[in-house]
PDB file of N, CA and C in Angstrom:
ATOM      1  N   UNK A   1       5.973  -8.071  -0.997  1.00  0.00           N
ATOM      2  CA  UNK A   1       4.957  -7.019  -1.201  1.00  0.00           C
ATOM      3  C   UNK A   1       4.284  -6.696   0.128  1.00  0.00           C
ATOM      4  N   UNK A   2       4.228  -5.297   0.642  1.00  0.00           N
ATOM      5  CA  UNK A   2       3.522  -5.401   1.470  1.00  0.00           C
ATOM      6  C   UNK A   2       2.327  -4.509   1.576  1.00  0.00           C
ATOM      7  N   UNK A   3       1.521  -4.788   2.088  1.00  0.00           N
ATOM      8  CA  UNK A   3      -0.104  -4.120   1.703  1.00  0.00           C
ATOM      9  C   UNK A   3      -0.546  -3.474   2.974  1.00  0.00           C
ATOM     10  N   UNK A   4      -0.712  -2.291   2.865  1.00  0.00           N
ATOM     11  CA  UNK A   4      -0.688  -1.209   4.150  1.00  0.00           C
ATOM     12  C   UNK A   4      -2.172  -1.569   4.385  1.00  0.00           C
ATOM     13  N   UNK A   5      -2.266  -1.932   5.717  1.00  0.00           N
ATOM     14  CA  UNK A   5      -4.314  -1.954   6.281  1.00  0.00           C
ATOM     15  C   UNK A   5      -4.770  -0.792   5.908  1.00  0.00           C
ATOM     16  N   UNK A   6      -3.941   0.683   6.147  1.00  0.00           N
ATOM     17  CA  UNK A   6      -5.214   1.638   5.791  1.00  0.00           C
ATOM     18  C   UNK A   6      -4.887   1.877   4.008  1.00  0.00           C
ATOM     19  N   UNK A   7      -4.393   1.123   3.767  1.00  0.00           N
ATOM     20  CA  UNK A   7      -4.451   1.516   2.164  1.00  0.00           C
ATOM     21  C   UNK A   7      -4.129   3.203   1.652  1.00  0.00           C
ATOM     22  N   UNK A   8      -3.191   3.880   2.579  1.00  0.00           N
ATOM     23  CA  UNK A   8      -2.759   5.329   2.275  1.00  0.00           C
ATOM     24  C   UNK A   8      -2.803   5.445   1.096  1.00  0.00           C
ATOM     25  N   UNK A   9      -1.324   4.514  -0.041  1.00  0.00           N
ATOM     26  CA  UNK A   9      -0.711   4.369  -1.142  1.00  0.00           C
ATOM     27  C   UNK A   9      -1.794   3.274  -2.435  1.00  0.00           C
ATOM     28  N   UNK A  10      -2.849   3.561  -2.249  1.00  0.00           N
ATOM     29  CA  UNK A  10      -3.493   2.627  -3.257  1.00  0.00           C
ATOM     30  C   UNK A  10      -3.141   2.648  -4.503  1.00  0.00           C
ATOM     31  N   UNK A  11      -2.260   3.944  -5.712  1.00  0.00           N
ATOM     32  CA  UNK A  11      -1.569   3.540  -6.220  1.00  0.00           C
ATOM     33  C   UNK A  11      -0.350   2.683  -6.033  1.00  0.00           C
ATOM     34  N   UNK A  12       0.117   2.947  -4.984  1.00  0.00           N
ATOM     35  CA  UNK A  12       1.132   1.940  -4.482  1.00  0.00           C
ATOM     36  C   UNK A  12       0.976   1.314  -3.319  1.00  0.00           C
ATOM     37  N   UNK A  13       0.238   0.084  -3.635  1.00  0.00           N
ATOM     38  CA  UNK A  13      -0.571  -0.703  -2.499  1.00  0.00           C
ATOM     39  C   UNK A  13       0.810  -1.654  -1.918  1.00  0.00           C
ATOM     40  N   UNK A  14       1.524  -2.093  -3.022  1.00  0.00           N
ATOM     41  CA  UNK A  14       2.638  -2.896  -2.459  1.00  0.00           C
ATOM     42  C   UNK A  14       3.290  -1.943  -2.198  1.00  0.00           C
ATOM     43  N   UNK A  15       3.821  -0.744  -2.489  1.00  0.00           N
ATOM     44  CA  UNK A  15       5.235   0.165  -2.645  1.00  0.00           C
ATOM     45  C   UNK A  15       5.506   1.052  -1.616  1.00  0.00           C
ATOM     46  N   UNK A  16       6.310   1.058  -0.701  1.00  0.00           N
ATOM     47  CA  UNK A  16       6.388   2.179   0.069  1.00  0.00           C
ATOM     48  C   UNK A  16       6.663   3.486  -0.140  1.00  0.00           C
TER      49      UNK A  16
END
């Protein structure tokens, strides 16, 4: 899972 620092995808916090 990976968790973007700026949080772009907060529905998809893991999902690219």
């Amino acid at each position: 899972a990976i968790i973007f620092k700026n949080q772009k995808h907060k529905m998809n916090g893991e999902q690219l």
